[in-house]
C-alpha atoms as a PDB file:
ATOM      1  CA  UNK A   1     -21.913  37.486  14.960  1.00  0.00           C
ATOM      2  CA  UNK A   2     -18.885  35.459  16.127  1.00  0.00           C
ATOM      3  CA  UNK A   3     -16.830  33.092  14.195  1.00  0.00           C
ATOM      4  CA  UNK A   4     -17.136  29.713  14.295  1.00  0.00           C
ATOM      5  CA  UNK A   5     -14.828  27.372  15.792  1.00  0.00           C
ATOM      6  CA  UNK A   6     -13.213  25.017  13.131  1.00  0.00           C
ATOM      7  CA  UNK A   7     -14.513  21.612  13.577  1.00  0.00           C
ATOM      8  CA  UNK A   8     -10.762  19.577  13.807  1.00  0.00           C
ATOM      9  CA  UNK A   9     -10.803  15.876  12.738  1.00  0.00           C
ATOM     10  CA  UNK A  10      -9.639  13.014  14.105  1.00  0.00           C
ATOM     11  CA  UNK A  11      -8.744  10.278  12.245  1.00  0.00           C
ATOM     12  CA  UNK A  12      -9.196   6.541  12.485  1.00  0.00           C
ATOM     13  CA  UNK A  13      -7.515   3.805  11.364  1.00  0.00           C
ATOM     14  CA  UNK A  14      -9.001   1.871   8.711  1.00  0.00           C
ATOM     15  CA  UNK A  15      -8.363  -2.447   9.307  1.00  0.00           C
ATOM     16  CA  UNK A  16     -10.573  -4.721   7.576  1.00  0.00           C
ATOM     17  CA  UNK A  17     -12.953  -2.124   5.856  1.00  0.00           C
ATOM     18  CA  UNK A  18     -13.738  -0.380   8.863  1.00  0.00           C
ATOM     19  CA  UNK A  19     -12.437   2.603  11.345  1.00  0.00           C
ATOM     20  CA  UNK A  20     -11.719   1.559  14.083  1.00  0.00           C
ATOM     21  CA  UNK A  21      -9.944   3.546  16.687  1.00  0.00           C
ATOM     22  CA  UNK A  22      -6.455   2.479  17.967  1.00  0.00           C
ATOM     23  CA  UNK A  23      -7.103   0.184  20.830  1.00  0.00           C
ATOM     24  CA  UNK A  24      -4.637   1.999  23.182  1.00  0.00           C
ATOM     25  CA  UNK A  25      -6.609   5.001  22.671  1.00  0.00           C
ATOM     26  CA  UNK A  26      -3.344   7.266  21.554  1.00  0.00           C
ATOM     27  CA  UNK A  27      -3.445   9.580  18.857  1.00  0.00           C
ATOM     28  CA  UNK A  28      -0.701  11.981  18.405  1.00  0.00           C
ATOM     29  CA  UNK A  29      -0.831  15.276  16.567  1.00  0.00           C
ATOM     30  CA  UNK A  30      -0.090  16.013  13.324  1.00  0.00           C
ATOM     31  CA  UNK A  31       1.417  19.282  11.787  1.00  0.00           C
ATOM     32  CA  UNK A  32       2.076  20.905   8.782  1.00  0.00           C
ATOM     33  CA  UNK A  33       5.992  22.373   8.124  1.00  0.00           C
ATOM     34  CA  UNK A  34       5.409  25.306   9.650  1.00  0.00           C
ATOM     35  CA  UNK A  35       4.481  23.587  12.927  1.00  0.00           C
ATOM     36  CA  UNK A  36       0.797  24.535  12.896  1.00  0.00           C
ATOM     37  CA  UNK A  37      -1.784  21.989  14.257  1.00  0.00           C
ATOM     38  CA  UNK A  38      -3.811  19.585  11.160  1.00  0.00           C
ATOM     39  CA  UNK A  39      -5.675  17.098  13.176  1.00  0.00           C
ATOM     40  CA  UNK A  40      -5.104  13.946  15.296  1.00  0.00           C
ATOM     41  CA  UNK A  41      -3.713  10.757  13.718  1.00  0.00           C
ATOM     42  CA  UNK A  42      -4.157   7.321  15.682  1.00  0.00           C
ATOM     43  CA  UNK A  43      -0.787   6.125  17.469  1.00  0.00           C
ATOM     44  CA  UNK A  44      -0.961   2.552  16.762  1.00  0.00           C
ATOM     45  CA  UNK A  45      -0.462  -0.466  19.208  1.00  0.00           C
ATOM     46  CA  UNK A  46       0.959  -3.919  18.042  1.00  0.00           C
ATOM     47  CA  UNK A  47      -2.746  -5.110  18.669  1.00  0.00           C
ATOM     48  CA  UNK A  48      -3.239  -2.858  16.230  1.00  0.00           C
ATOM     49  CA  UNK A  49      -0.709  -4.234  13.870  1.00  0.00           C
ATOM     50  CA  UNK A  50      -1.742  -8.222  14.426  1.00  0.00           C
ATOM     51  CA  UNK A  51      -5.376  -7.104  13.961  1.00  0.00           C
ATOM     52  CA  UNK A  52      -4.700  -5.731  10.435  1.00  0.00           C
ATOM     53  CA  UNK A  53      -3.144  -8.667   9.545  1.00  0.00           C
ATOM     54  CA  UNK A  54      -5.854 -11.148  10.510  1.00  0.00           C
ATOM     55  CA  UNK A  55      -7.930  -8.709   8.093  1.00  0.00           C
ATOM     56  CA  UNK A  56      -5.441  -9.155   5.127  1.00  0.00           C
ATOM     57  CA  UNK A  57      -4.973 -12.668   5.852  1.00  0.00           C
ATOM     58  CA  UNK A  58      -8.886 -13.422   5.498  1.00  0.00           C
ATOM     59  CA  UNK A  59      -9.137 -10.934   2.348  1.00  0.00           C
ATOM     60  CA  UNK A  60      -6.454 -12.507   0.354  1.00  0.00           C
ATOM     61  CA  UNK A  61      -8.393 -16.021  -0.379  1.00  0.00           C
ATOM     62  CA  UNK A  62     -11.252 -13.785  -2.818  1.00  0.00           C
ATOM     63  CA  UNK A  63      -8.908 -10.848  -3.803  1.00  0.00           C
ATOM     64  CA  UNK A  64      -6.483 -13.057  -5.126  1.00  0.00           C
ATOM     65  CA  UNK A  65      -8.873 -15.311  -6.662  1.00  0.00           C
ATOM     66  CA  UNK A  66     -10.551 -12.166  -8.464  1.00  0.00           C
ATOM     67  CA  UNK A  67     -10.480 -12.258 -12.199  1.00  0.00           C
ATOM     68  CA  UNK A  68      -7.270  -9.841 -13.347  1.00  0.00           C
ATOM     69  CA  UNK A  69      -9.633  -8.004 -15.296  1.00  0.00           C
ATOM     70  CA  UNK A  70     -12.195  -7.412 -11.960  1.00  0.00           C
ATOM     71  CA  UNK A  71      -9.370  -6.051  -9.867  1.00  0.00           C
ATOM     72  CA  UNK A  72      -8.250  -3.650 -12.524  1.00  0.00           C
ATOM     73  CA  UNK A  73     -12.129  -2.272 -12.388  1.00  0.00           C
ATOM     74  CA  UNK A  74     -11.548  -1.989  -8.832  1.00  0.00           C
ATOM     75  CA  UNK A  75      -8.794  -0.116  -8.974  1.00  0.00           C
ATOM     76  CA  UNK A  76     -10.017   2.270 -12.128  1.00  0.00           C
ATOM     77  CA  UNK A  77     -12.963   2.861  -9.812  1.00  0.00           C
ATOM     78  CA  UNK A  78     -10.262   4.347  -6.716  1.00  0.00           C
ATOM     79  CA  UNK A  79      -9.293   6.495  -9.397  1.00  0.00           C
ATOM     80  CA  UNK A  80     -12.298   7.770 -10.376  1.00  0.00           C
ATOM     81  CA  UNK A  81     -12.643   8.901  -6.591  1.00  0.00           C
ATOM     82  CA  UNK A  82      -9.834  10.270  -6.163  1.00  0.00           C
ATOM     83  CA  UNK A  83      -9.774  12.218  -8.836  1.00  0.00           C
ATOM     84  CA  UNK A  84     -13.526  13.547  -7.294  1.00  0.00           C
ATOM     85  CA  UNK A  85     -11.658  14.664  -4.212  1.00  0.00           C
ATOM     86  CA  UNK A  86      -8.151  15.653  -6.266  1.00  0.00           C
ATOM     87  CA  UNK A  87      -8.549  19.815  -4.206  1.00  0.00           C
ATOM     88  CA  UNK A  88      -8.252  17.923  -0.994  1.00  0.00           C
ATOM     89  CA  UNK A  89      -5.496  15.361  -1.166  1.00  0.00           C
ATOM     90  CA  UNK A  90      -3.881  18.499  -2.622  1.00  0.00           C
ATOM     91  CA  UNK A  91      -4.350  20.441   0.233  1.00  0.00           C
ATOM     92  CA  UNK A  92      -3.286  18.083   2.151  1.00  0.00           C
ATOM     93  CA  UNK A  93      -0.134  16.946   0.139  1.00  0.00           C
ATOM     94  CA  UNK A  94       1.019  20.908   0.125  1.00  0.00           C
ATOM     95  CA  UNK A  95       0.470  20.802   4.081  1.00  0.00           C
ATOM     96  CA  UNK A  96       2.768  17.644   4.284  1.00  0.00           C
ATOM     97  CA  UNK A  97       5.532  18.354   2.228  1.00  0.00           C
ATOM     98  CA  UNK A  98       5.258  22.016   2.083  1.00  0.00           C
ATOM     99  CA  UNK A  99       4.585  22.610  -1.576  1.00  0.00           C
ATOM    100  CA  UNK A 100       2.757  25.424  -3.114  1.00  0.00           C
ATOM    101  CA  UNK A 101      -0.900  24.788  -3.904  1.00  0.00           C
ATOM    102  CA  UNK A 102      -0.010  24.261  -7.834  1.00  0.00           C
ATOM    103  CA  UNK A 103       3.237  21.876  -7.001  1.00  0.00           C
ATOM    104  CA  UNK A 104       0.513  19.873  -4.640  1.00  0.00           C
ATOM    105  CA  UNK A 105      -1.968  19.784  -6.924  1.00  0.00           C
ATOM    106  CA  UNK A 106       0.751  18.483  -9.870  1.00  0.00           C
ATOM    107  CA  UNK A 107       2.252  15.539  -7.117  1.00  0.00           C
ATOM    108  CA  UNK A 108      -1.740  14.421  -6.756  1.00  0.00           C
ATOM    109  CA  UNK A 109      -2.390  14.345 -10.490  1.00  0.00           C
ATOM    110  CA  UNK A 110       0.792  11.922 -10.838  1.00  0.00           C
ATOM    111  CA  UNK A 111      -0.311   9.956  -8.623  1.00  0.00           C
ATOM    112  CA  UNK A 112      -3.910   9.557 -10.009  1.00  0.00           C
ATOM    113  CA  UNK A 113      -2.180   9.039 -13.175  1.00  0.00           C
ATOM    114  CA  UNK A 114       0.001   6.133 -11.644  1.00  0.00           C
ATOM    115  CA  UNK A 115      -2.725   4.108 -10.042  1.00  0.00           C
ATOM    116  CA  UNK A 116      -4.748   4.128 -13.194  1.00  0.00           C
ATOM    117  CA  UNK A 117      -1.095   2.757 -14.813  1.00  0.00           C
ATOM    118  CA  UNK A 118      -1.199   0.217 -12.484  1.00  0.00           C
ATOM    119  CA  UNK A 119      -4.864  -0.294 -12.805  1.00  0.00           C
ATOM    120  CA  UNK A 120      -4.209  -1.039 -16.670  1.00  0.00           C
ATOM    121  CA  UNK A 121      -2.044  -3.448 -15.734  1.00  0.00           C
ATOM    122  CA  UNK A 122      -3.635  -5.556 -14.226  1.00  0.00           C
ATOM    123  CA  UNK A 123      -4.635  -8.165 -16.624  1.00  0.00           C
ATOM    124  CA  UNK A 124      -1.591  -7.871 -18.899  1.00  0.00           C
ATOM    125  CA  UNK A 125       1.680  -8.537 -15.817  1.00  0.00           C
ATOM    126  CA  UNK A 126       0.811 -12.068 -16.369  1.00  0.00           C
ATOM    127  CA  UNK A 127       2.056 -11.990 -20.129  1.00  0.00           C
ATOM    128  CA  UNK A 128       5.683 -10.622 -18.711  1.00  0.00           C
ATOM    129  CA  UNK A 129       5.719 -12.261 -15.917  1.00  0.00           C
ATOM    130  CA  UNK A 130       4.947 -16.148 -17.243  1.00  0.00           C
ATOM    131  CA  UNK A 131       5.934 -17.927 -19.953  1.00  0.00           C
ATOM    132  CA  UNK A 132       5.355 -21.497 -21.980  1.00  0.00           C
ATOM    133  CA  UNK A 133       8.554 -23.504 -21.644  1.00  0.00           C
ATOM    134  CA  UNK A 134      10.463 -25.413 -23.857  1.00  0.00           C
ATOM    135  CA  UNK A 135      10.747 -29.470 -22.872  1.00  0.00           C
ATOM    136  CA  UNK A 136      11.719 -32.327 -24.273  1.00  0.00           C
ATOM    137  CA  UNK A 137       8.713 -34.926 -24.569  1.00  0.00           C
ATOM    138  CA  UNK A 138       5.030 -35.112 -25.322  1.00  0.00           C
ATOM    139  CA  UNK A 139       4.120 -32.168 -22.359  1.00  0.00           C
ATOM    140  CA  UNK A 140       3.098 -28.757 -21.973  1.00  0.00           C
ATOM    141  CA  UNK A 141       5.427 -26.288 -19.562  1.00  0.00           C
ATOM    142  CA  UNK A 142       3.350 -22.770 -18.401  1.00  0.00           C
ATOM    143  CA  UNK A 143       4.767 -20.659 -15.575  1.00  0.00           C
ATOM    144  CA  UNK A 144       2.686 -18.619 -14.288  1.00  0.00           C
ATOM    145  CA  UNK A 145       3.058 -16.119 -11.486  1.00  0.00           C
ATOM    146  CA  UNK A 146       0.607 -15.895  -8.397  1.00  0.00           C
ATOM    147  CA  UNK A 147       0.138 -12.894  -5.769  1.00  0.00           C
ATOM    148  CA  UNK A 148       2.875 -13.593  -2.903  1.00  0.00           C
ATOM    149  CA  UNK A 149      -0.091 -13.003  -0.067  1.00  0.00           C
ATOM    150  CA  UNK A 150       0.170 -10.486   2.557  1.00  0.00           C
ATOM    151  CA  UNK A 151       2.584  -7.629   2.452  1.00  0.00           C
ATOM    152  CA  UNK A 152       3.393  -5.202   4.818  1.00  0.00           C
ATOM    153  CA  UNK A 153       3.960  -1.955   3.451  1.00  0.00           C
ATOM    154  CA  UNK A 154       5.955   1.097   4.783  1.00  0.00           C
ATOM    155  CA  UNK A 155       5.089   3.992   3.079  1.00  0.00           C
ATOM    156  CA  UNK A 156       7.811   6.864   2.069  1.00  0.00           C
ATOM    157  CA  UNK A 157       8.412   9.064   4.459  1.00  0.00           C
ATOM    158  CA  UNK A 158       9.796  11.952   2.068  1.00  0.00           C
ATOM    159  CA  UNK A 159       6.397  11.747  -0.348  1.00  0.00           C
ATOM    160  CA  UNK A 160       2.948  11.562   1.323  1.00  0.00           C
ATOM    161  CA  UNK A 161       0.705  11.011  -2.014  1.00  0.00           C
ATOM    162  CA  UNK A 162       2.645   9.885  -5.663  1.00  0.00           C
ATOM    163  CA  UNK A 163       5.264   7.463  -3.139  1.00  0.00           C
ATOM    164  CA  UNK A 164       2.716   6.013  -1.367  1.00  0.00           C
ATOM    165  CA  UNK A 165       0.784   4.810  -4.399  1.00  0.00           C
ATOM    166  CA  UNK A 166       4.040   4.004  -5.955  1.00  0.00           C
ATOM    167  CA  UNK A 167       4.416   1.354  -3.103  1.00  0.00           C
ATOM    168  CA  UNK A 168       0.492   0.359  -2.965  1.00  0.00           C
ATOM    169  CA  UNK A 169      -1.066   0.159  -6.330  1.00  0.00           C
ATOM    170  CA  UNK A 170       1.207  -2.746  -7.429  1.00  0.00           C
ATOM    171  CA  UNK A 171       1.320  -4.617  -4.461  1.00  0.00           C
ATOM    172  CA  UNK A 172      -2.643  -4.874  -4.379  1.00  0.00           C
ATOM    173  CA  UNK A 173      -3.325  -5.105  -8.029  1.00  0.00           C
ATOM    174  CA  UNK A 174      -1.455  -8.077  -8.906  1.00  0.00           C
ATOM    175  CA  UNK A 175      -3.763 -10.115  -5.579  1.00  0.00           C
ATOM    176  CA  UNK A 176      -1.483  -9.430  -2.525  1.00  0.00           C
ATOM    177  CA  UNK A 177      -3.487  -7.812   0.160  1.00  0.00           C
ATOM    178  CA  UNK A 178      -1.851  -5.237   2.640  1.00  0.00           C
ATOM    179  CA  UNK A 179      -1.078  -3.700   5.769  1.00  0.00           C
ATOM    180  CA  UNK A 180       0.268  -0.285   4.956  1.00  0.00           C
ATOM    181  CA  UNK A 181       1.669   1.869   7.749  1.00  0.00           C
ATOM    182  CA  UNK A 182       1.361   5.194   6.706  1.00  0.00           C
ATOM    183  CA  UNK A 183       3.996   8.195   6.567  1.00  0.00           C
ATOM    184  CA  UNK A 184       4.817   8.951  10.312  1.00  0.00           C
ATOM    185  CA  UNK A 185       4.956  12.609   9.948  1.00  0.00           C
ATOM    186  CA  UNK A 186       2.655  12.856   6.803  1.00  0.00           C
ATOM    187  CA  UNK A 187      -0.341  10.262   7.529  1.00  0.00           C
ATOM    188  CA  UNK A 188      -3.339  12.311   6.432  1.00  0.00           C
ATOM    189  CA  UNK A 189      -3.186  11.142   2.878  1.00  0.00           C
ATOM    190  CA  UNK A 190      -2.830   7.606   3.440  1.00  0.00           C
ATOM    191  CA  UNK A 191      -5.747   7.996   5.782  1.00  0.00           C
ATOM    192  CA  UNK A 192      -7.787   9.856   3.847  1.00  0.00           C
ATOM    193  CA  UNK A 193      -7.088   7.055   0.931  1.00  0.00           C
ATOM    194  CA  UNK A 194      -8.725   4.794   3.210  1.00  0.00           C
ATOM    195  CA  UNK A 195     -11.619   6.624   3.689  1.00  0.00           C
ATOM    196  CA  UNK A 196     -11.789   6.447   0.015  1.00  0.00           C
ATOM    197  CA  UNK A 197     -10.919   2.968  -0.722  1.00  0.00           C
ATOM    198  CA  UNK A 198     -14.147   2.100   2.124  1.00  0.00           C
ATOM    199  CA  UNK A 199     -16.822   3.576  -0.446  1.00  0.00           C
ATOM    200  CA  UNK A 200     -15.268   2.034  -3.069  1.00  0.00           C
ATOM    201  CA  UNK A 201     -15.352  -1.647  -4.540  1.00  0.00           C
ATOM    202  CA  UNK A 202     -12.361  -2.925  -3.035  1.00  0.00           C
ATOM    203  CA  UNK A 203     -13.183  -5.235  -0.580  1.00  0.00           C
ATOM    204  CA  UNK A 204     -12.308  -4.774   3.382  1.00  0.00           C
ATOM    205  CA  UNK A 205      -9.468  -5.645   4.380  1.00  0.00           C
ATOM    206  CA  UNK A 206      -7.324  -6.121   0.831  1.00  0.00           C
ATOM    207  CA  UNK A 207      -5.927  -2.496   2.172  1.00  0.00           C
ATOM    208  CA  UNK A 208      -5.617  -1.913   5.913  1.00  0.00           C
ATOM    209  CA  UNK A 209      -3.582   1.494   6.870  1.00  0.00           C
ATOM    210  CA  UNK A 210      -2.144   2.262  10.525  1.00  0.00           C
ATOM    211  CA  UNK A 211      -0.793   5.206  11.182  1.00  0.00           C
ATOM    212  CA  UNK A 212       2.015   6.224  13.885  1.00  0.00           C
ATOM    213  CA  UNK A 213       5.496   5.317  14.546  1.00  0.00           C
ATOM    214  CA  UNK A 214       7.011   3.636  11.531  1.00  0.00           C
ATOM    215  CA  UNK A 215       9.411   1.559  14.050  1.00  0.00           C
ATOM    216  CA  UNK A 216       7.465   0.710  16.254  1.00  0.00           C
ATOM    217  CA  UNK A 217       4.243  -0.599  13.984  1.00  0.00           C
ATOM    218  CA  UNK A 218       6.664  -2.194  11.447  1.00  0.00           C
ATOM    219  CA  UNK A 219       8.541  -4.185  14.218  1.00  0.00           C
ATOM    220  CA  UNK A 220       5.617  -6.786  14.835  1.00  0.00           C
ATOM    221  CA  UNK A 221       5.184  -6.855  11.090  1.00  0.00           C
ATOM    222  CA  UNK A 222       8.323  -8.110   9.942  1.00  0.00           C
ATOM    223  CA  UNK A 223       8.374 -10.554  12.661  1.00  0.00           C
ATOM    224  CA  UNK A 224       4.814 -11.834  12.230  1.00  0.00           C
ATOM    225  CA  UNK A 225       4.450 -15.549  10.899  1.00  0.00           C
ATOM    226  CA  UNK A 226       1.588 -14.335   8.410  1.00  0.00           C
ATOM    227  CA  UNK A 227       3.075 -11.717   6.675  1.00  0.00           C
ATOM    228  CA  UNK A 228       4.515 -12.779   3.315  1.00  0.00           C
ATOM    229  CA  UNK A 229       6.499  -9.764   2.285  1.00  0.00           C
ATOM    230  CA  UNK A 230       7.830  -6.303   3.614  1.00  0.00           C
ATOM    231  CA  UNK A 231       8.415  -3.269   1.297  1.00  0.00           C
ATOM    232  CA  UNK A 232      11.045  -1.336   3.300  1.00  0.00           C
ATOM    233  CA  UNK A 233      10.339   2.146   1.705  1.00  0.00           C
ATOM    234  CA  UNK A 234       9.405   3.627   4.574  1.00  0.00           C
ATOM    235  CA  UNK A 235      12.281   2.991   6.677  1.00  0.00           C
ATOM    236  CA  UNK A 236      14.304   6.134   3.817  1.00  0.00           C
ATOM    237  CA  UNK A 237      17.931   6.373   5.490  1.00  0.00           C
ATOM    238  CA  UNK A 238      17.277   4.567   8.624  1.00  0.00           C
ATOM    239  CA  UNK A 239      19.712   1.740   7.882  1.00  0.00           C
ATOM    240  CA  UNK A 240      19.373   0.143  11.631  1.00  0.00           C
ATOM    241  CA  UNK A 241      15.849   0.079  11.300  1.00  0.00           C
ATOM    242  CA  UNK A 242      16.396  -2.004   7.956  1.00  0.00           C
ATOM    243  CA  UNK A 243      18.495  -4.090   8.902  1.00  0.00           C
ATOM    244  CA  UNK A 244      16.681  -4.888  11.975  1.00  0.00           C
ATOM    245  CA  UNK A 245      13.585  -5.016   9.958  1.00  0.00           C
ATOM    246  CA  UNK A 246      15.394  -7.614   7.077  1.00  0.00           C
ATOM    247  CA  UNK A 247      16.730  -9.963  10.494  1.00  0.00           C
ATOM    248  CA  UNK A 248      13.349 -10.544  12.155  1.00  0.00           C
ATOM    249  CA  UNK A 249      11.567 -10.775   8.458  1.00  0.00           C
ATOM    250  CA  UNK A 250      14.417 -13.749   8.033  1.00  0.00           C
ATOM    251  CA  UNK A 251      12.474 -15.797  10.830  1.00  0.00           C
ATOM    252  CA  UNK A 252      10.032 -16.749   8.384  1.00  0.00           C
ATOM    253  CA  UNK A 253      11.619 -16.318   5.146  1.00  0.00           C
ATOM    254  CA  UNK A 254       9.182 -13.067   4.199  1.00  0.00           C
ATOM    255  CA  UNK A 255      10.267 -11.241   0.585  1.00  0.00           C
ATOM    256  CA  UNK A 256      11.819  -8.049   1.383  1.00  0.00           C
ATOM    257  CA  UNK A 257      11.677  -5.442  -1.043  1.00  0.00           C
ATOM    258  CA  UNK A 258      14.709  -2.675  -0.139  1.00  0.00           C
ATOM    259  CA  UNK A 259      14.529  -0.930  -3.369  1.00  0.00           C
ATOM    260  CA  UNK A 260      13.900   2.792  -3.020  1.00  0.00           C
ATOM    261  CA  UNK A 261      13.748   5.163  -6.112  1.00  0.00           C
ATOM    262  CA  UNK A 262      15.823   8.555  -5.416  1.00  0.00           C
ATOM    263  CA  UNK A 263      12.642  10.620  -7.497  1.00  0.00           C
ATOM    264  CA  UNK A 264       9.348   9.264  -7.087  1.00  0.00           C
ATOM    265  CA  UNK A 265       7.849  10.813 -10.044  1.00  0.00           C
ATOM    266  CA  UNK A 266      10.256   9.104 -11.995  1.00  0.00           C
ATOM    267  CA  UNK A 267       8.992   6.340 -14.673  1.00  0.00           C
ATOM    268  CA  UNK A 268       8.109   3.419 -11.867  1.00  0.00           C
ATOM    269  CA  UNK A 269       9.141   0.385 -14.434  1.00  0.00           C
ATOM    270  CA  UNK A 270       7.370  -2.884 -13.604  1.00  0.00           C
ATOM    271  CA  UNK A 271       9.780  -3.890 -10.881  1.00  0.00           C
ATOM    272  CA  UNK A 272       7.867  -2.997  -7.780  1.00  0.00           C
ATOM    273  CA  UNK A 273       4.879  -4.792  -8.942  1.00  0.00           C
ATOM    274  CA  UNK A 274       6.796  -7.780 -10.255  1.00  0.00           C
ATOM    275  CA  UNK A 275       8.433  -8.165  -6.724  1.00  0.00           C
ATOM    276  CA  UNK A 276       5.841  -9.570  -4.958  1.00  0.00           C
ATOM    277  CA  UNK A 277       4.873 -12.405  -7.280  1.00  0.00           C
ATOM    278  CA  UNK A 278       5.302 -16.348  -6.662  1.00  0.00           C
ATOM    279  CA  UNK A 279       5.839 -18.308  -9.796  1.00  0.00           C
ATOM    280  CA  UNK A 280       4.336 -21.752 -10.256  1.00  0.00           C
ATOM    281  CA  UNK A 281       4.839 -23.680 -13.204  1.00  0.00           C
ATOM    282  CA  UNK A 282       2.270 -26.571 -14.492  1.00  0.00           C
ATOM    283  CA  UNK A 283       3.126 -29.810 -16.617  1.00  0.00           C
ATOM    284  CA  UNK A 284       0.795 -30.777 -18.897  1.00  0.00           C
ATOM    285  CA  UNK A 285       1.159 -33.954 -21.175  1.00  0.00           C
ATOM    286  CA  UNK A 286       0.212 -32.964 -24.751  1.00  0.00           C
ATOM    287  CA  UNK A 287      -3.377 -34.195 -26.308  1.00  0.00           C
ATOM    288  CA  UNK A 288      -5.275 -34.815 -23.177  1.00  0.00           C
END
């Protein structure tokens, strides 16, 4: 009896909760450290790129007007998943980064721990990130912060699993939705967190993931007119691409989030998730 031939994959991309192929039709192969052949990733167009957006863009009026508590569900329920498929993402975290099956399997158990960090957090960032103000006169002063709306996301390059949580979790659990472009050389986890996050309650198109080249999907991102924000992770030591990438995110006055930590297992703080927060503050005379 003769073997069987391995049945390779193909990925899609995954915009507005579904999987759409790339609409040039490129993929480009993917490989593990050792240079042996994974599967085929989808080489993303700028089409590609606007198409996402116009996804987030009509997601982000009923994510961000989800109760706190609701999205933090959500996002306990991701968990819950990926902890069900925890031997694959490890598999394919070892094949990315070239870690030993136990070192893999220890990266995608942080990482389940961090979104289920962020998930808790979800209905508590409002207490440090708004306050009742002091004034002089019969009112009431509340700040409270809102979601920024959509952010483009570059995921780390260096860390295919625990960094690109680090950089998604709080972006989508405080009401932003996202475009994330996936790890150029490493995209098979991000991708296979979308095929996740499509049986799961989050809504389509709150998370939209491209994969490809980082420069050339992020380019129409930080010069689109509907993106919000850019988290600049992805562009690691690239400091052209940043700054070319902070210059045509200027045209529209987008947040830009540079910050970058040197571990990502370290303790993330709240800083990534505060970062992408508008504040607005309400008067309200006293008694009425």
């Amino acid at each position: 009896m003769s073997d069987r031939l391995s049945v390779l994959k193909t990925y899609k991309l995954f915009v507005g909760g579904k999987f759409p192929r790339s609409e040039s039709g490129r993929v480009y192969e993917v490989a593990d450290g050792k240079g042996k052949w994974l599967a085929n990733a989808p080489l993303s167009s700028r089409k590609d790129a606007r198409d996402a957006v116009v996804a987030a863009r009509k997601a982000f009026g009923g994510w961000s007007a989800a109760t706190a508590y609701n999205r933090g569900q959500i996002l306990y329920r991701v968990a819950e998943m990926l902890e069900g498929r925890r031997e694959q993402f490890a598999m394919e975290v070892a094949d990315a980064e070239g870690l030993s099956k136990a070192k893999a399997a220890a990266q995608v158990d942080a990482a389940i721990d961090r979104w289920v960090w962020y998930a808790g957090w979800s209905d508590k960032v409002a207490q440090i990130a708004g306050s009742a103000n002091p004034v002089a006169g019969p009112f009431l002063n509340l700040s409270t912060p809102e979601p920024t709306g959509v952010v483009a996301v570059l995921a780390p390059q260096e860390s295919s699993f625990l960094g690109l949580v680090s950089v998604l979790a709080p972006a989508i659990v405080t009401g932003n939705t996202v475009v994330l472009v996936a790890a150029e050389k490493a995209p098979l986890p991000a991708l296979s967190l979308g095929e996740v996050l499509a049986t799961s309650d989050l809504p389509g198109g709150v998370v939209n993931v491209l994969s490809g080249r980082t420069a050339e999907i992020a380019a129409p991102l930080a010069a689109h007119q509907d993106v919000n924000a850019i988290d600049l992770a992805g562009a690691g030591n690239d400091a052209e691409l940043a700054l070319a990438l902070q210059i045509a995110a200027a045209d529209n006055l987008k947040r830009v989030l540079r910050a970058r930590p040197a571990d990502w297992s370290a303790d993330p703080g709240t800083g990534r998730m505060l970062a992408f927060l508008e504040t607005k503050t309400v008067w309200h005379p006293i008694g009425i």
